[in-house]
C-alpha atoms as a PDB file:
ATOM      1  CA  UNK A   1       0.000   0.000   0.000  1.00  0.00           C
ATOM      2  CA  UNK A   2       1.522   2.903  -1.319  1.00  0.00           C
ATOM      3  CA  UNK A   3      -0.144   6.598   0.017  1.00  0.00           C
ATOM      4  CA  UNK A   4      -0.071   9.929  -1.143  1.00  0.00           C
ATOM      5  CA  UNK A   5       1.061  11.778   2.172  1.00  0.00           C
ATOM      6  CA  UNK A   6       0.700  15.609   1.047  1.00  0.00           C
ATOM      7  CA  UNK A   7      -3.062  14.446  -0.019  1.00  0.00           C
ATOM      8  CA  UNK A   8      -3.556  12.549   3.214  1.00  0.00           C
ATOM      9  CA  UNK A   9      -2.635  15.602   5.380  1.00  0.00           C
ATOM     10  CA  UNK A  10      -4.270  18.024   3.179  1.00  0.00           C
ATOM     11  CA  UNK A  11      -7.874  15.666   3.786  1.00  0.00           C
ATOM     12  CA  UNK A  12      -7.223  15.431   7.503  1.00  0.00           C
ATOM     13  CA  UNK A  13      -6.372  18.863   8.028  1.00  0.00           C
ATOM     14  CA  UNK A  14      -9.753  19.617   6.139  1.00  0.00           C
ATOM     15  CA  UNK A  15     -11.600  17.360   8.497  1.00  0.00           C
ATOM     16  CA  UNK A  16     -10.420  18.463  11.504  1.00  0.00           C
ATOM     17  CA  UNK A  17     -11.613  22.591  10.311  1.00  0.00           C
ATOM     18  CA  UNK A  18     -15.016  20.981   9.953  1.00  0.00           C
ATOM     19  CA  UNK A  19     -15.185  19.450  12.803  1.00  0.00           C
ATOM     20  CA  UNK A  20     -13.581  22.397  14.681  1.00  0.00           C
ATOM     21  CA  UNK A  21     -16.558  24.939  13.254  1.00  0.00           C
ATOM     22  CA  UNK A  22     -19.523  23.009  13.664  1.00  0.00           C
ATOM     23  CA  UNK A  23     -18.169  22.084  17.614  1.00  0.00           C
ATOM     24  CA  UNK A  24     -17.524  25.865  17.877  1.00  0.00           C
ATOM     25  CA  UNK A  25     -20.723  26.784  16.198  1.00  0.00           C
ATOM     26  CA  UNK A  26     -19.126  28.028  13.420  1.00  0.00           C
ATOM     27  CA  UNK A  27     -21.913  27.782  11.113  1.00  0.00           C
ATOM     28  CA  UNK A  28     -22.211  29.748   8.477  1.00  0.00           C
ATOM     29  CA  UNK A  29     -18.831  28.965   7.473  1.00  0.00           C
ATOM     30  CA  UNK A  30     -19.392  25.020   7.464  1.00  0.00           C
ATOM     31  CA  UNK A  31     -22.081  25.955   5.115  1.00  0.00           C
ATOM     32  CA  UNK A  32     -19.237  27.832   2.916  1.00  0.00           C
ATOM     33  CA  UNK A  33     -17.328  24.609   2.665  1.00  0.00           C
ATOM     34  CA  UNK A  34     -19.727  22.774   0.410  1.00  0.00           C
ATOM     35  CA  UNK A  35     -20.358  22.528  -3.327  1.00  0.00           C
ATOM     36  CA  UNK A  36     -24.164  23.986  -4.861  1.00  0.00           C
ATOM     37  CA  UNK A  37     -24.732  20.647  -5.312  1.00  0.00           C
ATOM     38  CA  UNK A  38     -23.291  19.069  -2.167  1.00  0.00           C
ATOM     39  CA  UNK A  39     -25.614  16.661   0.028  1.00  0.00           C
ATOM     40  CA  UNK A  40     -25.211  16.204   3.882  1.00  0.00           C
ATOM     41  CA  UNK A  41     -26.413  12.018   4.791  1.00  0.00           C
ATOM     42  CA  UNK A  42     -27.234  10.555   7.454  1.00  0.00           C
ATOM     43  CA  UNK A  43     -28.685   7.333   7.079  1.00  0.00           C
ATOM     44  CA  UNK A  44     -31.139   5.237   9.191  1.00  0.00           C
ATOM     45  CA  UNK A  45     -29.001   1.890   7.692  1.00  0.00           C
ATOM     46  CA  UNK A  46     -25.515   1.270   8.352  1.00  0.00           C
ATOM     47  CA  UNK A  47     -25.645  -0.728   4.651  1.00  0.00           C
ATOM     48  CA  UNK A  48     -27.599   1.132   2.374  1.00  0.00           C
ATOM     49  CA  UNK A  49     -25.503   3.216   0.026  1.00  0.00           C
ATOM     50  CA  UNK A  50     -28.929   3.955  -2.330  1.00  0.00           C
ATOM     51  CA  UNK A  51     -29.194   7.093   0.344  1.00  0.00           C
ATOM     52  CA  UNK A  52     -31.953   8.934  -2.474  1.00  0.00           C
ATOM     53  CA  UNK A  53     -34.574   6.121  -2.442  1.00  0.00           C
ATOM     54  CA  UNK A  54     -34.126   4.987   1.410  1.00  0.00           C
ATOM     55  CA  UNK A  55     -35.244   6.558   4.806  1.00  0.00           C
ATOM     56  CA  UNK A  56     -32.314   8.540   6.520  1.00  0.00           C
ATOM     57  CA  UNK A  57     -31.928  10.392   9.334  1.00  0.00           C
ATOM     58  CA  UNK A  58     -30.609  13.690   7.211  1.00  0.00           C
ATOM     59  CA  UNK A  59     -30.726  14.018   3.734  1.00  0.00           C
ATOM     60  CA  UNK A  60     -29.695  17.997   2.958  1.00  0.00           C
ATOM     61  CA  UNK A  61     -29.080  19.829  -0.112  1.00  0.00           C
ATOM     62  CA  UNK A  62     -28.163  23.583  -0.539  1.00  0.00           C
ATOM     63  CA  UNK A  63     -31.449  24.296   0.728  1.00  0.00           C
ATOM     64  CA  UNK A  64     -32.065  22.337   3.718  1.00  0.00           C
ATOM     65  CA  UNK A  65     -28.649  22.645   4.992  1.00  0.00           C
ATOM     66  CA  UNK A  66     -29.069  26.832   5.599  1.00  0.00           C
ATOM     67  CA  UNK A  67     -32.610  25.859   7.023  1.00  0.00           C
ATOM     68  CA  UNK A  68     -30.773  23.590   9.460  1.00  0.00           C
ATOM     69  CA  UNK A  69     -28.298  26.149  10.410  1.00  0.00           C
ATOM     70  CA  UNK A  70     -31.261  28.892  10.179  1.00  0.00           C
ATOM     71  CA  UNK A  71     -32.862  26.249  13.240  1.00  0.00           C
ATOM     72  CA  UNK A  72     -30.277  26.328  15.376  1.00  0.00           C
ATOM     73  CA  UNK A  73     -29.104  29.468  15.188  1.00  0.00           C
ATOM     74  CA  UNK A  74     -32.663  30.818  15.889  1.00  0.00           C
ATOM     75  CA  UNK A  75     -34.126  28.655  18.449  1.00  0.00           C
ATOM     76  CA  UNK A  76     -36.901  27.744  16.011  1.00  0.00           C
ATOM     77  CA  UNK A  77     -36.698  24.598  16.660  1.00  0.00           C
ATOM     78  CA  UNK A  78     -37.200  22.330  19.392  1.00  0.00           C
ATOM     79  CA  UNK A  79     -33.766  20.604  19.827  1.00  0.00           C
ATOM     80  CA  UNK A  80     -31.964  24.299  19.589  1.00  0.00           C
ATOM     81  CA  UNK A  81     -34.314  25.479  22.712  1.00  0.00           C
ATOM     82  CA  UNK A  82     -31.311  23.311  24.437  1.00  0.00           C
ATOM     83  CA  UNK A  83     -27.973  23.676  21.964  1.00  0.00           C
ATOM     84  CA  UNK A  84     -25.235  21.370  24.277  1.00  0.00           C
ATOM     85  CA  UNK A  85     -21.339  21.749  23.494  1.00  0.00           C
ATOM     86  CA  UNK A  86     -19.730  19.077  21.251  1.00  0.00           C
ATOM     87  CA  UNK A  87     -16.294  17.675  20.993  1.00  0.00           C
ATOM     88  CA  UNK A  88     -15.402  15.480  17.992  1.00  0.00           C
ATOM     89  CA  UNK A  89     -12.831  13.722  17.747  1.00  0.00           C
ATOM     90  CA  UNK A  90     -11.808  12.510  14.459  1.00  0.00           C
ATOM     91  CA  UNK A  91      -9.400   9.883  13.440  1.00  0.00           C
ATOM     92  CA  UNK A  92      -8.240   6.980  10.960  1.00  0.00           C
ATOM     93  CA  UNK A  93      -8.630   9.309   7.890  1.00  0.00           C
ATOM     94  CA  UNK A  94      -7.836   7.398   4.775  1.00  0.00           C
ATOM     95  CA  UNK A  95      -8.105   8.175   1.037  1.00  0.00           C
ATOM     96  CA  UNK A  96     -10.039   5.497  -0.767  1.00  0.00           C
ATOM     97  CA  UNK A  97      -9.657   7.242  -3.932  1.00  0.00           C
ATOM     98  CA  UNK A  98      -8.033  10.143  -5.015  1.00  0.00           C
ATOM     99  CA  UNK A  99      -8.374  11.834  -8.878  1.00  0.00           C
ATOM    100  CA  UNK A 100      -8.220  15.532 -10.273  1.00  0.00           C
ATOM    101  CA  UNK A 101     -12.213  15.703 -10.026  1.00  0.00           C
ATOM    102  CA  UNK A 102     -12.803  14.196  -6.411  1.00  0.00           C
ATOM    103  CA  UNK A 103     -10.876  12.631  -3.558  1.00  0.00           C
ATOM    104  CA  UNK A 104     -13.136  10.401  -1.765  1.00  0.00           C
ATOM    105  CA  UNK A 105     -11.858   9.883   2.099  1.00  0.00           C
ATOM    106  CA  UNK A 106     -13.593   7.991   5.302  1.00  0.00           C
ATOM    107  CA  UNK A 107     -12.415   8.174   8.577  1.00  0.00           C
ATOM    108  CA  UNK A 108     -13.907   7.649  12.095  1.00  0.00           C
ATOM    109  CA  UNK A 109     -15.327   9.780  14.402  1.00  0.00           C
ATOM    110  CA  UNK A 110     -16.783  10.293  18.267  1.00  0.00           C
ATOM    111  CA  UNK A 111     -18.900  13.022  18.730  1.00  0.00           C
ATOM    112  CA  UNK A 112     -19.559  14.040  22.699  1.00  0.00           C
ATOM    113  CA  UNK A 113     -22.259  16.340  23.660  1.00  0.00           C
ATOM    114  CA  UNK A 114     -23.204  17.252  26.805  1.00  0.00           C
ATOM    115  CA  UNK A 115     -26.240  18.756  27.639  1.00  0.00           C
ATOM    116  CA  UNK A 116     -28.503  18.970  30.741  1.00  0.00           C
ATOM    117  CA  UNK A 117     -25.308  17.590  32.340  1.00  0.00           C
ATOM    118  CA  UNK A 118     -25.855  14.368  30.534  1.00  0.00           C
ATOM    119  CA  UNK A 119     -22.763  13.165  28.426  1.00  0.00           C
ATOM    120  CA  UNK A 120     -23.865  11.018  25.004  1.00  0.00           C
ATOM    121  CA  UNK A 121     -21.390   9.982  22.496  1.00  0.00           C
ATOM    122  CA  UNK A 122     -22.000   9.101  19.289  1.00  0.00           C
ATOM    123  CA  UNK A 123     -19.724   6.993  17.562  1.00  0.00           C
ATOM    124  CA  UNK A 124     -19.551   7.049  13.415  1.00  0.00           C
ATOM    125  CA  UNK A 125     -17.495   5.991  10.114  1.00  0.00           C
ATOM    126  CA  UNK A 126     -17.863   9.685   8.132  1.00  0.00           C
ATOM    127  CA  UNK A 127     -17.808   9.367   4.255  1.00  0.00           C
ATOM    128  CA  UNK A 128     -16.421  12.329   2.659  1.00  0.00           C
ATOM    129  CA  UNK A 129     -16.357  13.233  -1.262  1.00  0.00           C
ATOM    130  CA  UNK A 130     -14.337  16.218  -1.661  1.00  0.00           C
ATOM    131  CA  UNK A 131     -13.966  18.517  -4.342  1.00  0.00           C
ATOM    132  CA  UNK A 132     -10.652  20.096  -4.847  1.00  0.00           C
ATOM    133  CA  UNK A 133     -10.841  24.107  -5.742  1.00  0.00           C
ATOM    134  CA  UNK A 134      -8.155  26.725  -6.187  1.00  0.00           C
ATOM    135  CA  UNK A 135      -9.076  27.668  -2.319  1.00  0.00           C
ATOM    136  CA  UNK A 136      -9.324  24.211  -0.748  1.00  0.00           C
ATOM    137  CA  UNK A 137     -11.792  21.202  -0.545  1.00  0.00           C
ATOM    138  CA  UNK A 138     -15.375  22.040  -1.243  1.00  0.00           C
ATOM    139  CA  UNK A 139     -17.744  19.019  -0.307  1.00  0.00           C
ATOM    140  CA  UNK A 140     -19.843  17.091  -2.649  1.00  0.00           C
ATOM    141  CA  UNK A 141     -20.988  14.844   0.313  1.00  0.00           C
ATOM    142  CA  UNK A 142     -20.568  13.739   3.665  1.00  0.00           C
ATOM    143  CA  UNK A 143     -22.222  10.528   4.882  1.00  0.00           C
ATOM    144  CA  UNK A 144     -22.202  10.177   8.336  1.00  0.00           C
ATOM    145  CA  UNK A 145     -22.544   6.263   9.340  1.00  0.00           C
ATOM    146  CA  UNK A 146     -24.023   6.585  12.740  1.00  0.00           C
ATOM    147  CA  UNK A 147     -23.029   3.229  14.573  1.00  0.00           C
ATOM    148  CA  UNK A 148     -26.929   3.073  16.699  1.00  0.00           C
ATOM    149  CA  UNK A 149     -28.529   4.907  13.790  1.00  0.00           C
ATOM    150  CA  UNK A 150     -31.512   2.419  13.961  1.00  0.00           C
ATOM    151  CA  UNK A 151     -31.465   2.366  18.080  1.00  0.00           C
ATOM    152  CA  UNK A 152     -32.842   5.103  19.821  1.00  0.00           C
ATOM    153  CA  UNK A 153     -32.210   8.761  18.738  1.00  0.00           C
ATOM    154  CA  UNK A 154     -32.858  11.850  21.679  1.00  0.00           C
ATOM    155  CA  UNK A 155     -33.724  14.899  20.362  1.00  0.00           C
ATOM    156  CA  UNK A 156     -30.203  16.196  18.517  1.00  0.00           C
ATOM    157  CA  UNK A 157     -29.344  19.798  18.835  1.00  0.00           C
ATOM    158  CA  UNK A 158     -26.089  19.949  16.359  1.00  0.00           C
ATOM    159  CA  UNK A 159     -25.084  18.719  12.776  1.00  0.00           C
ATOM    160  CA  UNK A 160     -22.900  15.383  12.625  1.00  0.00           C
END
């Protein structure tokens, strides 16, 4: 196995900025990190990979992403009535393929929030397909694998 370091750090260090904002509520600049056409996944099945004909979780375009943010930034929706504090921690970033056009990437993450004083973690394999631009990645999509996706859910107060 032969890897392409430069591209390997350039992926992780994008991760880690995304995970960085949205734990720092950052935003309206995680929404600047995505392509027009990017979509934001979070399925109900570990296996399914048809995400546009199956039930998820999350399943945000342009659109719906800025009404998600628009939610939480407002308090206009129940789960942002209580906004906890997040940590992610992200690790085991790979590159499963890499070309001019895309570089698609997975690695795994732990997301903590605490709110009311209670700590949940939520543990996920993240699927990124990243589009390189003269400033950087932009994101085509981002599949976030929740490990319990079909166990029981609380009311969640912050993007994946």
């Amino acid at each position: 196995m032969k890897s392409n370091t430069q591209l390997l750090a350039q992926v992780t260090e994008f991760i880690g900025y995304e995970a960085d904002l949205l734990d720092h509520k950052g935003y309206k600049e995680w929404l600047s990190l995505w392509t027009d056409s990017g979509l934001y996944i979070v399925p109900a099945d570990l296996n399914e990979t048809d995400y546009l004909n199956a039930l998820n979780l999350a399943l945000d375009d342009a659109e719906m992403r800025n009404l998600r943010v628009a939610r939480l930034q407002n308090g206009e929706s129940v789960s942002a009535m209580s906004v906890g504090n997040t940590v992610r921690m992200m690790s085991r970033v790979r590159i499963l393929e890499a070309g001019e056009e895309a570089v698609m990437a997975r690695c795994a993450m732990t997301l903590n929030e605490l709110r009311h004083g209670k700590l949940v973690s939520y543990p996920a394999n993240v699927e990124y397909i990243l589009r390189p631009t003269s400033e950087g990645f932009k994101m085509e999509q981002k599949v976030v694998k929740l490990l319990h996706a079909d166990g029981f859910l609380r009311t969640v107060s912050f993007i994946f």
